[in-house]
PDB file of N, CA and C in Angstrom:
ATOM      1  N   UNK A   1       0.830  -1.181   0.000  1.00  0.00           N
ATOM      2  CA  UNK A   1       0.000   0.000   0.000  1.00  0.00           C
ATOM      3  C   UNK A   1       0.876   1.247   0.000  1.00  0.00           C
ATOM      4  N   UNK A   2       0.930   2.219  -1.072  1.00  0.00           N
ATOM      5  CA  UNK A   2       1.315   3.661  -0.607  1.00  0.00           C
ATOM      6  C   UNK A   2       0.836   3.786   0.386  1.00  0.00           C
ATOM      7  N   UNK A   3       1.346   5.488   0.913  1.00  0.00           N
ATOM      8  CA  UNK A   3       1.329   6.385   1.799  1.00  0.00           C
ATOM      9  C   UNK A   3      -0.095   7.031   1.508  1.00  0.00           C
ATOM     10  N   UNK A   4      -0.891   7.011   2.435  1.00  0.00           N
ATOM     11  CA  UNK A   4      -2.396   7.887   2.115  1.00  0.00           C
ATOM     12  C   UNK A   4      -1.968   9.062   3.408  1.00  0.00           C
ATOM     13  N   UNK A   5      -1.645  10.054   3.145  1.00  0.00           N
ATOM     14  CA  UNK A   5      -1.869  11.518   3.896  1.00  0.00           C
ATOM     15  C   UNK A   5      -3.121  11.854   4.509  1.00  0.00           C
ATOM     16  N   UNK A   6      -3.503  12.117   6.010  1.00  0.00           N
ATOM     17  CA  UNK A   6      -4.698  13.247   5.506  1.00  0.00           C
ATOM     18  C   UNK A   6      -4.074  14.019   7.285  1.00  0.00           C
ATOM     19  N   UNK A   7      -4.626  14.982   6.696  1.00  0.00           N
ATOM     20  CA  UNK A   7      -4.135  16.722   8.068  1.00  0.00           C
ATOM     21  C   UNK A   7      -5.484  16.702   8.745  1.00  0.00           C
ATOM     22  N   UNK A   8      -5.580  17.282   9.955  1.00  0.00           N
ATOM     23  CA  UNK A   8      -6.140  17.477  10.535  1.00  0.00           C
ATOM     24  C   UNK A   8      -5.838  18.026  11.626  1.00  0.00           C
ATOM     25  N   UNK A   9      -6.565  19.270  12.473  1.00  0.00           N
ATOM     26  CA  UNK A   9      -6.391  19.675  13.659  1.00  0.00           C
ATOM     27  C   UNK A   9      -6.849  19.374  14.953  1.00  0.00           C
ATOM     28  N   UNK A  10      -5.985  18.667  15.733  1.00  0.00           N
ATOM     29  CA  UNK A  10      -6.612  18.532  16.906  1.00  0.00           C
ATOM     30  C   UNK A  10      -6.914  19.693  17.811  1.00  0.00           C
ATOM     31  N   UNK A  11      -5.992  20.744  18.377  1.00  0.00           N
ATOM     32  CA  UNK A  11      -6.971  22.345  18.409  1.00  0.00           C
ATOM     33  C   UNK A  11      -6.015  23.391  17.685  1.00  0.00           C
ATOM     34  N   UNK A  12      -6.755  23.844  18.280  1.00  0.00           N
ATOM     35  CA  UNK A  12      -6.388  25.337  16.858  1.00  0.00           C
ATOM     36  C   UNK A  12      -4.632  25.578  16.708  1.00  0.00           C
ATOM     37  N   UNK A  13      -3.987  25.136  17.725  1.00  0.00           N
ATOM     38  CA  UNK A  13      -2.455  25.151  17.175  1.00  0.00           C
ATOM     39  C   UNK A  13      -1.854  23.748  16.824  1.00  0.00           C
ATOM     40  N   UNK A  14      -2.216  22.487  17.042  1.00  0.00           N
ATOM     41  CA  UNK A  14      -1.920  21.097  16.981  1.00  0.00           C
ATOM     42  C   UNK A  14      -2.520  20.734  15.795  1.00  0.00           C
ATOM     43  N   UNK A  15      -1.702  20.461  14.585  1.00  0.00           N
ATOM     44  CA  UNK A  15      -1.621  19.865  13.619  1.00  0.00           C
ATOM     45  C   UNK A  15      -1.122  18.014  13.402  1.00  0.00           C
ATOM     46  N   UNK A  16      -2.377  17.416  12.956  1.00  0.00           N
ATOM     47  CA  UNK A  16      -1.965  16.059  13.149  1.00  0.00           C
ATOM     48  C   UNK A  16      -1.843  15.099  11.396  1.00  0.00           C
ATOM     49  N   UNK A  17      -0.909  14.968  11.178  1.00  0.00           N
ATOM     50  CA  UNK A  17      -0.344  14.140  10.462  1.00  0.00           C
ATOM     51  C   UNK A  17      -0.888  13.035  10.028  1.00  0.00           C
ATOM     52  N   UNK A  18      -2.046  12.028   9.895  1.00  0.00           N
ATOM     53  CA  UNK A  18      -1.893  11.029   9.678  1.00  0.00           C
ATOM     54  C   UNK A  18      -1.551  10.183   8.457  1.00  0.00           C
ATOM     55  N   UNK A  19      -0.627   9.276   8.733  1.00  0.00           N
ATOM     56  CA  UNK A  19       0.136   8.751   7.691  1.00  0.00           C
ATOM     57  C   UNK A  19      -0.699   6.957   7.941  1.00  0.00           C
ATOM     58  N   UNK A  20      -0.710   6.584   6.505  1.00  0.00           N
ATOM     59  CA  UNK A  20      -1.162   5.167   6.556  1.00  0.00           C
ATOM     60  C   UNK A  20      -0.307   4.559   5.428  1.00  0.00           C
ATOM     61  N   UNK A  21       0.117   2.816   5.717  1.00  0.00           N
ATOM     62  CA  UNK A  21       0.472   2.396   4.514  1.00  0.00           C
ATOM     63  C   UNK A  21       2.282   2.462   4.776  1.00  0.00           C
ATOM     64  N   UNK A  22       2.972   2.570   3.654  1.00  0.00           N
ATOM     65  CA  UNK A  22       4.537   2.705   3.852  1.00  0.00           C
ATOM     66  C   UNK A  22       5.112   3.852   3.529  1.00  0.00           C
ATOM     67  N   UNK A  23       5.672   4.478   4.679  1.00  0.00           N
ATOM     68  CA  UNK A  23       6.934   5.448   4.255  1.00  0.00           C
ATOM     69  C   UNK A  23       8.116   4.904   3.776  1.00  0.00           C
ATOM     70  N   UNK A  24       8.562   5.342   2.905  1.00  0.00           N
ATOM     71  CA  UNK A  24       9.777   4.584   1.604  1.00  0.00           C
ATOM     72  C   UNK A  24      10.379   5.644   0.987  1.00  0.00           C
ATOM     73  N   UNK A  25      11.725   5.163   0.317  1.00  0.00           N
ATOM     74  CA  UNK A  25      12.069   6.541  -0.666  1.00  0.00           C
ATOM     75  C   UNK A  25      11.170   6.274  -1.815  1.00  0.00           C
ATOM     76  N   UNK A  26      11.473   7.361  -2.140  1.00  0.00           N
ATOM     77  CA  UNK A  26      10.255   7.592  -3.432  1.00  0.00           C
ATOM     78  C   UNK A  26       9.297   8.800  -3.080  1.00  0.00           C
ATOM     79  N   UNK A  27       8.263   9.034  -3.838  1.00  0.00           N
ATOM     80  CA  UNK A  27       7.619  10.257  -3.968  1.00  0.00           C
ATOM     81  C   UNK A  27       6.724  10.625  -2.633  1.00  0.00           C
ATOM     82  N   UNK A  28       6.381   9.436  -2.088  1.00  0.00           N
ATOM     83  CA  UNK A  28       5.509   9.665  -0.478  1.00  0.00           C
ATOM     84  C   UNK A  28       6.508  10.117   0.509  1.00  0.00           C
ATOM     85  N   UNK A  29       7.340   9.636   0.414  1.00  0.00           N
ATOM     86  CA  UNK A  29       8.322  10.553   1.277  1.00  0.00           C
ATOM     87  C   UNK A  29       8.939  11.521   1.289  1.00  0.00           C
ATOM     88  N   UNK A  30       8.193  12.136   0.143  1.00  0.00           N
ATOM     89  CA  UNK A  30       9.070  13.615  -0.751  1.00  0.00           C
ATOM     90  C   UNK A  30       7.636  14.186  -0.056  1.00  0.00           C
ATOM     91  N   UNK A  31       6.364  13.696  -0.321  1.00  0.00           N
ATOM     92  CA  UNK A  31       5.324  14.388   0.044  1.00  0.00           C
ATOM     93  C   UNK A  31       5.324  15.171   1.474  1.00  0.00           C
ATOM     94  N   UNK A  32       5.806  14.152   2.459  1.00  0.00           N
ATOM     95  CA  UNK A  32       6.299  14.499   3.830  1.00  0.00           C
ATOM     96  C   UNK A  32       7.266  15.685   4.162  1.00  0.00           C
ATOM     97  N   UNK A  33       8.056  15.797   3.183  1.00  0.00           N
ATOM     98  CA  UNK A  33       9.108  17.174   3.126  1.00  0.00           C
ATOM     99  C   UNK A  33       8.010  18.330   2.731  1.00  0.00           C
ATOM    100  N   UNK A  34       7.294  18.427   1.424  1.00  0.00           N
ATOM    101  CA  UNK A  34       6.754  19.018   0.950  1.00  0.00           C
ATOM    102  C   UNK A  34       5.600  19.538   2.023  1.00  0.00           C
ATOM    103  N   UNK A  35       5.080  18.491   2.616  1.00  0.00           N
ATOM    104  CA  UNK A  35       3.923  18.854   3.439  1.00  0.00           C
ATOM    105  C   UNK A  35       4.563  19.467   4.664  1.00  0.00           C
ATOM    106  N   UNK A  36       5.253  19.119   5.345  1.00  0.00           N
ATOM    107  CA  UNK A  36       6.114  19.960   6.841  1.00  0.00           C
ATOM    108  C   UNK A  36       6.582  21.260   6.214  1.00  0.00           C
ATOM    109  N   UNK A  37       7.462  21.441   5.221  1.00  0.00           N
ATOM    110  CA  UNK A  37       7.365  22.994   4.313  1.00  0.00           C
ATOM    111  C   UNK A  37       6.142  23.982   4.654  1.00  0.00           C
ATOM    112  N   UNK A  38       5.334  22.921   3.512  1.00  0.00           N
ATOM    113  CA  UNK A  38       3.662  23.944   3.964  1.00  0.00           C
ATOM    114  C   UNK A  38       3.531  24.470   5.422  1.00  0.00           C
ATOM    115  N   UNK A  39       3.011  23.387   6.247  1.00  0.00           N
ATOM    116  CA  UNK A  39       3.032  23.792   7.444  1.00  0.00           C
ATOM    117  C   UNK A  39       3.903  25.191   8.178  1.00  0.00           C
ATOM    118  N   UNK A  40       4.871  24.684   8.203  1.00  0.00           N
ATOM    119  CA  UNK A  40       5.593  26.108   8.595  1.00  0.00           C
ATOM    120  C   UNK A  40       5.316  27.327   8.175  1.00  0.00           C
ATOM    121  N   UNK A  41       5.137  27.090   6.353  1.00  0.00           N
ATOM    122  CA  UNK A  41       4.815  28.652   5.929  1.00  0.00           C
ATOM    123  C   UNK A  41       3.638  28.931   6.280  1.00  0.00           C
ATOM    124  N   UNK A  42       2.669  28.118   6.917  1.00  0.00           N
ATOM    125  CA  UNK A  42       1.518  28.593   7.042  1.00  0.00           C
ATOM    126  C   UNK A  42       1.017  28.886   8.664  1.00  0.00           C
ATOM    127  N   UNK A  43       2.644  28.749   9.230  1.00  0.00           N
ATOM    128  CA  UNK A  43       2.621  28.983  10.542  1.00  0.00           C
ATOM    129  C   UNK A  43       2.707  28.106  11.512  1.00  0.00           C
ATOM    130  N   UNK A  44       2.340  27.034  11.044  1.00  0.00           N
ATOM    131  CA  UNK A  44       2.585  25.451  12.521  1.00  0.00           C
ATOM    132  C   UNK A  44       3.546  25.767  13.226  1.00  0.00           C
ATOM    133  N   UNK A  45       3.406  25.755  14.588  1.00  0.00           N
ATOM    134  CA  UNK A  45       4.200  25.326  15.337  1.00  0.00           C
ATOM    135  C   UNK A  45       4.365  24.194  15.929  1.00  0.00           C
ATOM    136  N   UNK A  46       3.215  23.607  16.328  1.00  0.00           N
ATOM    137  CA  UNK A  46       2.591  22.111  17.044  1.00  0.00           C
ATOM    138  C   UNK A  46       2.413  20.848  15.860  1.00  0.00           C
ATOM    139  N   UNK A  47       3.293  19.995  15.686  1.00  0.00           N
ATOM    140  CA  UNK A  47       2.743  19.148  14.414  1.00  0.00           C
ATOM    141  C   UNK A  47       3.380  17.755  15.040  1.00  0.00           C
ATOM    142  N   UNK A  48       2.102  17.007  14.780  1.00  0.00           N
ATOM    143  CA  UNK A  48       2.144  15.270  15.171  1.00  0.00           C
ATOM    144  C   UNK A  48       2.123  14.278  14.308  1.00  0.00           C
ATOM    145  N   UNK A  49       2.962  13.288  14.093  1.00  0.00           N
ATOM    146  CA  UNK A  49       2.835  12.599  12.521  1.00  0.00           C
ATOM    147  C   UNK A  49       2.373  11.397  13.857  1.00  0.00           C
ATOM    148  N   UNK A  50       1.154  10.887  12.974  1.00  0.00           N
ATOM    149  CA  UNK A  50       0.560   9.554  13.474  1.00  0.00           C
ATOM    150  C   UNK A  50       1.075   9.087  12.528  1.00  0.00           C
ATOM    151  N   UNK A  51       1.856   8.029  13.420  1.00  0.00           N
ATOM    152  CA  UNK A  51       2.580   6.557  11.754  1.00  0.00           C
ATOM    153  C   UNK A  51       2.107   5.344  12.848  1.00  0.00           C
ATOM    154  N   UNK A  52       0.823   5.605  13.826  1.00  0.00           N
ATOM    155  CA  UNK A  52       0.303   4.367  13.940  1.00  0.00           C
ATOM    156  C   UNK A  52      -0.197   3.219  12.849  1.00  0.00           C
ATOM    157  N   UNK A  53      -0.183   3.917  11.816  1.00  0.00           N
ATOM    158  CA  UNK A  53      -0.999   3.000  10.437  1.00  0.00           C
ATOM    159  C   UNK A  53       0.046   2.765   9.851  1.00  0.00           C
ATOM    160  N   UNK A  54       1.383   3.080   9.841  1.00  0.00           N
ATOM    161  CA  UNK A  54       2.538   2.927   8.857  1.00  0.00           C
ATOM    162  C   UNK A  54       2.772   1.662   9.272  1.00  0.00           C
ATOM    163  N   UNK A  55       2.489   1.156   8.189  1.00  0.00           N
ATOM    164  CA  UNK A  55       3.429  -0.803   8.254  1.00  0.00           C
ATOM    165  C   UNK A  55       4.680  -0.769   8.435  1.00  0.00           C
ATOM    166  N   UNK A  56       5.373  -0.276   7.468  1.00  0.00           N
ATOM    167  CA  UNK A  56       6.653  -0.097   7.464  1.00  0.00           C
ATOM    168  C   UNK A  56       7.429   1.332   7.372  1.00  0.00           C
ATOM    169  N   UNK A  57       8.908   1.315   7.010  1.00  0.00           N
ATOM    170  CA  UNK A  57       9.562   3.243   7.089  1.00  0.00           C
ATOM    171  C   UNK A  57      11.138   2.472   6.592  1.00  0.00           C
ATOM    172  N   UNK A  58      11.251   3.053   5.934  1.00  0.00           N
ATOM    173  CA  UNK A  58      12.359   2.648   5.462  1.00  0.00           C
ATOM    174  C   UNK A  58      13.845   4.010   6.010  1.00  0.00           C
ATOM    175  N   UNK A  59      14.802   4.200   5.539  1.00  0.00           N
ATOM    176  CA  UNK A  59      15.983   4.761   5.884  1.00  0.00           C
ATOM    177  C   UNK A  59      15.366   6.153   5.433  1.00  0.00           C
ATOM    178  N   UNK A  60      14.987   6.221   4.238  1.00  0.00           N
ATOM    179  CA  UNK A  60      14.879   7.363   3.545  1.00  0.00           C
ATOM    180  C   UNK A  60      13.303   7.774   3.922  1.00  0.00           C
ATOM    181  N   UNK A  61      12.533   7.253   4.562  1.00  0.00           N
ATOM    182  CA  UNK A  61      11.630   7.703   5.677  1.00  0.00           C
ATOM    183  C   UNK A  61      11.893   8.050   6.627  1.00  0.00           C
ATOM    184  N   UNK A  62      12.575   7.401   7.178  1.00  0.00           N
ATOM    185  CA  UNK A  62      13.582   8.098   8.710  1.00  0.00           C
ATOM    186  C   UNK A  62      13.982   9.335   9.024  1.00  0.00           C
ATOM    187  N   UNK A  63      14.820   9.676   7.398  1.00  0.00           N
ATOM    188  CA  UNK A  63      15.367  10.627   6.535  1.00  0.00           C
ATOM    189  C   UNK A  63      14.356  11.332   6.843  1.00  0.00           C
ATOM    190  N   UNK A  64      13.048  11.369   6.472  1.00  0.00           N
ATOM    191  CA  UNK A  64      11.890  12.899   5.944  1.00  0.00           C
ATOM    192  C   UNK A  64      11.463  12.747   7.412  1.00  0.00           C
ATOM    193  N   UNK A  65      11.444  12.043   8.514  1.00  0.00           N
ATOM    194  CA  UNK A  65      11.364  12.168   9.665  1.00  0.00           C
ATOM    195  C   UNK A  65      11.574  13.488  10.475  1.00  0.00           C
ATOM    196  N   UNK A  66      13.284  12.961  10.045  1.00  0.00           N
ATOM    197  CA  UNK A  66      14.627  13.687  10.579  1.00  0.00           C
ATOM    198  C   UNK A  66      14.274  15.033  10.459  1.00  0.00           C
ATOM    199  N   UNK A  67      14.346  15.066   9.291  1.00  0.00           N
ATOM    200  CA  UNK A  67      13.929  16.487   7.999  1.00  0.00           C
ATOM    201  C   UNK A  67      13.441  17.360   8.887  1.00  0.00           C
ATOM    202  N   UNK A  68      12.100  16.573   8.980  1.00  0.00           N
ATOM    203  CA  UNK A  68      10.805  17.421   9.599  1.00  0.00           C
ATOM    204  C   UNK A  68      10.733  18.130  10.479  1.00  0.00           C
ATOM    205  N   UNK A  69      11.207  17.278  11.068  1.00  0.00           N
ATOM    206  CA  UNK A  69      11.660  17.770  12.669  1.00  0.00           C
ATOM    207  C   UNK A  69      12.467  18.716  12.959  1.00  0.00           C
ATOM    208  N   UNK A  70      13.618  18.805  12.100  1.00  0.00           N
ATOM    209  CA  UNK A  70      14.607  20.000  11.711  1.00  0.00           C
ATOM    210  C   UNK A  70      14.410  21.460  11.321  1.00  0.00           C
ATOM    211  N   UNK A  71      13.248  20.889  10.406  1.00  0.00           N
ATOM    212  CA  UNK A  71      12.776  22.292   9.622  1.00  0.00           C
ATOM    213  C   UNK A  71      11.489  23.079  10.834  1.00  0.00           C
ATOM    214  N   UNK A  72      10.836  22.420  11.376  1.00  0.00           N
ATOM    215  CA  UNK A  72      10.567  22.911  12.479  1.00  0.00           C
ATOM    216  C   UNK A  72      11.005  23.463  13.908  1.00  0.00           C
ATOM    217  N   UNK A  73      11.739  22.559  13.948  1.00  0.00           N
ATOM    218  CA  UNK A  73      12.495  23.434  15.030  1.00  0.00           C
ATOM    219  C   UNK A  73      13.018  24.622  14.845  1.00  0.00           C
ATOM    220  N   UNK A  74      13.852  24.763  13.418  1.00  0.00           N
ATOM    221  CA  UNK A  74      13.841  25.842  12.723  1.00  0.00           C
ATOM    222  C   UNK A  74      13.316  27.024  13.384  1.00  0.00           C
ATOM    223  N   UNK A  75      11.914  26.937  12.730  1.00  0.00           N
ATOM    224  CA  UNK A  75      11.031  27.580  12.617  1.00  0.00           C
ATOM    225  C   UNK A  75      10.443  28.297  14.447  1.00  0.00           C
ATOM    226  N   UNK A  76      10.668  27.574  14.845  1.00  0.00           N
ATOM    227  CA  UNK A  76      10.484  27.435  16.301  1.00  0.00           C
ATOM    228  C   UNK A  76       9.715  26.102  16.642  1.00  0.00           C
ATOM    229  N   UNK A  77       9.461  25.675  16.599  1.00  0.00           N
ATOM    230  CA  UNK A  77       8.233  24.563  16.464  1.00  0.00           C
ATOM    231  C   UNK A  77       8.710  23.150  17.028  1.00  0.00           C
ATOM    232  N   UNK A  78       7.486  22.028  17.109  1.00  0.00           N
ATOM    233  CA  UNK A  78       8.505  20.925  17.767  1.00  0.00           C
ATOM    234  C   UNK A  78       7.208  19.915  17.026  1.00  0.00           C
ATOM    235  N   UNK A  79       7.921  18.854  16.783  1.00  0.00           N
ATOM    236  CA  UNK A  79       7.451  17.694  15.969  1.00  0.00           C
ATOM    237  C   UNK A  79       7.112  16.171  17.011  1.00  0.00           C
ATOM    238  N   UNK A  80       6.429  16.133  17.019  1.00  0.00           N
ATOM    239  CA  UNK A  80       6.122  14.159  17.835  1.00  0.00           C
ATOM    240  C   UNK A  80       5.678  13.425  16.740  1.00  0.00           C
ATOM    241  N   UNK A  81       6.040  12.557  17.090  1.00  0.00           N
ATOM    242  CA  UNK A  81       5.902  11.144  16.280  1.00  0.00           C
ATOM    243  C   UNK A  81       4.739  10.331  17.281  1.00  0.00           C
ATOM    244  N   UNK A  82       3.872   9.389  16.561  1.00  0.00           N
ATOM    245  CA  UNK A  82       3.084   8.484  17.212  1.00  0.00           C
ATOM    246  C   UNK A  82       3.331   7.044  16.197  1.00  0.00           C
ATOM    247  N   UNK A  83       4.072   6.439  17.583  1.00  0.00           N
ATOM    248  CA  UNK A  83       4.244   5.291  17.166  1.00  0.00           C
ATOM    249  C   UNK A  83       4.003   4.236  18.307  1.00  0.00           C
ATOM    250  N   UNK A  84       3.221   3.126  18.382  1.00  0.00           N
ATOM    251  CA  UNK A  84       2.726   2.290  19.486  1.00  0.00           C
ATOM    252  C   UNK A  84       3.285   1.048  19.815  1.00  0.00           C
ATOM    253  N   UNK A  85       3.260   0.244  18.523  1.00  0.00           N
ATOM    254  CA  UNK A  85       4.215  -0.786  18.404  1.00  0.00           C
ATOM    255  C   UNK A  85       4.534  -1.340  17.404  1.00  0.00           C
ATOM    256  N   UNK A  86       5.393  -2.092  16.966  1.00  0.00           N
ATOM    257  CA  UNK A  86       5.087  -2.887  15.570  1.00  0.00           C
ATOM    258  C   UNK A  86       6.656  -2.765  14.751  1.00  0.00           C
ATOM    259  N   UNK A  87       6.954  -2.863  13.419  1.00  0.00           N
ATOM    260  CA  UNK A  87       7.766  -2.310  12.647  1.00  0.00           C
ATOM    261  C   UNK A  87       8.410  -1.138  12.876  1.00  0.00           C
ATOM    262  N   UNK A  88       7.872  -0.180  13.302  1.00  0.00           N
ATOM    263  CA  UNK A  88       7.970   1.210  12.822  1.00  0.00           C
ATOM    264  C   UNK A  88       8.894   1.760  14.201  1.00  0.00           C
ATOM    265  N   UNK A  89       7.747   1.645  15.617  1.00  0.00           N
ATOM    266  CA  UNK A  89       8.765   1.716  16.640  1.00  0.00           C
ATOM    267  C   UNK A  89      10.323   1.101  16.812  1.00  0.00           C
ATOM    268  N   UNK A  90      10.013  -0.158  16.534  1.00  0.00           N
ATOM    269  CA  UNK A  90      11.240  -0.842  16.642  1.00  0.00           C
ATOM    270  C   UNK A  90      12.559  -0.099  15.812  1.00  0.00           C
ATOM    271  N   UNK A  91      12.211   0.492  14.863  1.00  0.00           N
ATOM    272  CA  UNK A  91      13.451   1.008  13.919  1.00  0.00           C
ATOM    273  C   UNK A  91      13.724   2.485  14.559  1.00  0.00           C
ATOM    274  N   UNK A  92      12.577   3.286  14.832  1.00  0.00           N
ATOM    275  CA  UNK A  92      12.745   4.709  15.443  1.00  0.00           C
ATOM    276  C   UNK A  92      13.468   4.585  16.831  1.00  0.00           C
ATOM    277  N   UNK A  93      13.633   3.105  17.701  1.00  0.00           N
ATOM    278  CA  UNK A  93      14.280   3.206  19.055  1.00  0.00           C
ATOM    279  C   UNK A  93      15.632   2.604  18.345  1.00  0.00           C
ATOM    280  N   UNK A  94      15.702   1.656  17.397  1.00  0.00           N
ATOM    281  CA  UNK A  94      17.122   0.891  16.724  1.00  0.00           C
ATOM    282  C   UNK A  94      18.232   2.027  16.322  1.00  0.00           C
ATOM    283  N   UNK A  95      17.217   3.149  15.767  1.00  0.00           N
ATOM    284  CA  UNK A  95      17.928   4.265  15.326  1.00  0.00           C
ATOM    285  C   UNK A  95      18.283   5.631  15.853  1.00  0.00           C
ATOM    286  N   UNK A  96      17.809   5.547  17.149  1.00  0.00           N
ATOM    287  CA  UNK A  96      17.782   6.246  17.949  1.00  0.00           C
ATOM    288  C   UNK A  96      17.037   7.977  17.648  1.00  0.00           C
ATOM    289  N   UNK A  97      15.864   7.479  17.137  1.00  0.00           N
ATOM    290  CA  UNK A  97      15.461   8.708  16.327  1.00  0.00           C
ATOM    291  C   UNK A  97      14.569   9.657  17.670  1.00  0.00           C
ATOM    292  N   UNK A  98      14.418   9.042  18.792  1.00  0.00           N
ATOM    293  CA  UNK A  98      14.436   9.879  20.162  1.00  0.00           C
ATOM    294  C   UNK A  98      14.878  10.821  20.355  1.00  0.00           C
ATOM    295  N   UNK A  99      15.889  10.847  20.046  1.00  0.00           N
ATOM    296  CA  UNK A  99      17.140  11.880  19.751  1.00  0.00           C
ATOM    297  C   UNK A  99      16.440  13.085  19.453  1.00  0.00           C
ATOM    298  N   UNK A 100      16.032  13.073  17.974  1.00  0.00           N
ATOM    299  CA  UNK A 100      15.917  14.031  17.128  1.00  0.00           C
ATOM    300  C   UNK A 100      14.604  14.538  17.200  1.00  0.00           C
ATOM    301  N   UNK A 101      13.483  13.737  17.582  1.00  0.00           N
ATOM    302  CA  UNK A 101      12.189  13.563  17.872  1.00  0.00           C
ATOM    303  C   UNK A 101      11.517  12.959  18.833  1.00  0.00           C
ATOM    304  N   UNK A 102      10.570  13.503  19.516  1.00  0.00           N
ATOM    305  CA  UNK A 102       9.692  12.991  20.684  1.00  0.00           C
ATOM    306  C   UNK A 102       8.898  11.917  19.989  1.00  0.00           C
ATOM    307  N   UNK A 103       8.542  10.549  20.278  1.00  0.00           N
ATOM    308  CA  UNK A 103       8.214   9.246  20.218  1.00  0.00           C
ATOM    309  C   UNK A 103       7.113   8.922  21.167  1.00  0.00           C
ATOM    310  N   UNK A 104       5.911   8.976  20.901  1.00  0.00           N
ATOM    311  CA  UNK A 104       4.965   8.845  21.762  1.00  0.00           C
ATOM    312  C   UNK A 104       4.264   7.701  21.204  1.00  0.00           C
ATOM    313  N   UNK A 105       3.289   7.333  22.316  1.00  0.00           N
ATOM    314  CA  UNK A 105       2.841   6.100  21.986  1.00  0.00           C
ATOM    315  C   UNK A 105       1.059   6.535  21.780  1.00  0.00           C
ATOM    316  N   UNK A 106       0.707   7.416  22.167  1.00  0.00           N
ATOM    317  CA  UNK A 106      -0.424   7.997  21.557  1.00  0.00           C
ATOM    318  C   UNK A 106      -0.491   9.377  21.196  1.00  0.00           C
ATOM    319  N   UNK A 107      -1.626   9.856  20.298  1.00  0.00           N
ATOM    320  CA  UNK A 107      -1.816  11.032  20.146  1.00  0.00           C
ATOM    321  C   UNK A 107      -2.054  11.982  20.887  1.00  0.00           C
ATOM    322  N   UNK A 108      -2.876  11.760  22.257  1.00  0.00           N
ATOM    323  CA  UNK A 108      -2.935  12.586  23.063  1.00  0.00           C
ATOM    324  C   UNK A 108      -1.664  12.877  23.960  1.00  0.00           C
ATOM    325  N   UNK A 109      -0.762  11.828  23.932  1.00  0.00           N
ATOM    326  CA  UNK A 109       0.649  11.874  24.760  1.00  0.00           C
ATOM    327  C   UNK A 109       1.575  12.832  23.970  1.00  0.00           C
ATOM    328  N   UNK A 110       1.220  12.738  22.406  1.00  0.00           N
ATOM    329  CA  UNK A 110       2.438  13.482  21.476  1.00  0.00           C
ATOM    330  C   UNK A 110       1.803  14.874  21.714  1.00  0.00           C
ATOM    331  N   UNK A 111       0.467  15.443  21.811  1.00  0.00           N
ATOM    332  CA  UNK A 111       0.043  16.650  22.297  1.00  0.00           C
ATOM    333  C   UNK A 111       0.225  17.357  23.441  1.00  0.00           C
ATOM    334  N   UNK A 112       0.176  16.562  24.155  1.00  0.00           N
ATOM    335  CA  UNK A 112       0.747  16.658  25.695  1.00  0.00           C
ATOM    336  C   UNK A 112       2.660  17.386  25.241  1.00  0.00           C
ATOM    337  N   UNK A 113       2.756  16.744  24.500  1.00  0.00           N
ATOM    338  CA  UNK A 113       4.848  16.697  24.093  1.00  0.00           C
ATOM    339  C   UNK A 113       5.285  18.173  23.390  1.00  0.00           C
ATOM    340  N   UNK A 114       3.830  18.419  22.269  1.00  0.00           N
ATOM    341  CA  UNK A 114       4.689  19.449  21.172  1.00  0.00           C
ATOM    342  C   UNK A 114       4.347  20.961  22.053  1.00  0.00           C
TER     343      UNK A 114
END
């Protein structure tokens, strides 16, 4: 399965991400750069990528992770990840992507975070 996108606000400054399907190199993971871009110019500060639905994430997903998180902070801003269990966690703790990004195990915990 591609990557199916859809945005949504949980309140008026918390922007939520949900990602379904596989983050991979290739064009869905370009979308993820492209879409955290938007955001910023349009002011986000608060932004949550749900990759509870992501099967898998490859290196160069990790990569637009990383990105994201970067270009926000930037900006001033701070990025959480929602990840619970499965594939996806396992590689974000293997890779120590904690580091770079807050790792929550629900959405209301990554809101609680940004």
């Amino acid at each position: 399965m591609l990557l199916a996108i859809a945005e949504r606000e949980l309140e008026p400054d918390i922007t939520v991400v949900e990602l379904t399907g596989r983050l991979a190199m290739g064009p869905e993971s370009q979308r993820i750069e492209a879409l955290v871009e938007e955001l910023v110019r349009r002011g986000s500060q608060r932004v949550i990528l749900d990759m509870s639905a992501v099967e898998s994430i490859d290196s160069a997903g990790l990569g637009m992770v990383a990105l994201g998180a970067g270009k926000l902070r930037e900006a001033g801003g701070k990025l959480a990840v929602v990840a619970h269990e499965g594939k996806v966690l396992h590689l974000l703790n293997l890779t120590q992507m904690s580091a770079i990004v807050t790792v929550c195990s629900t959405v209301a915990e990554a809101a609680r975070a940004v």
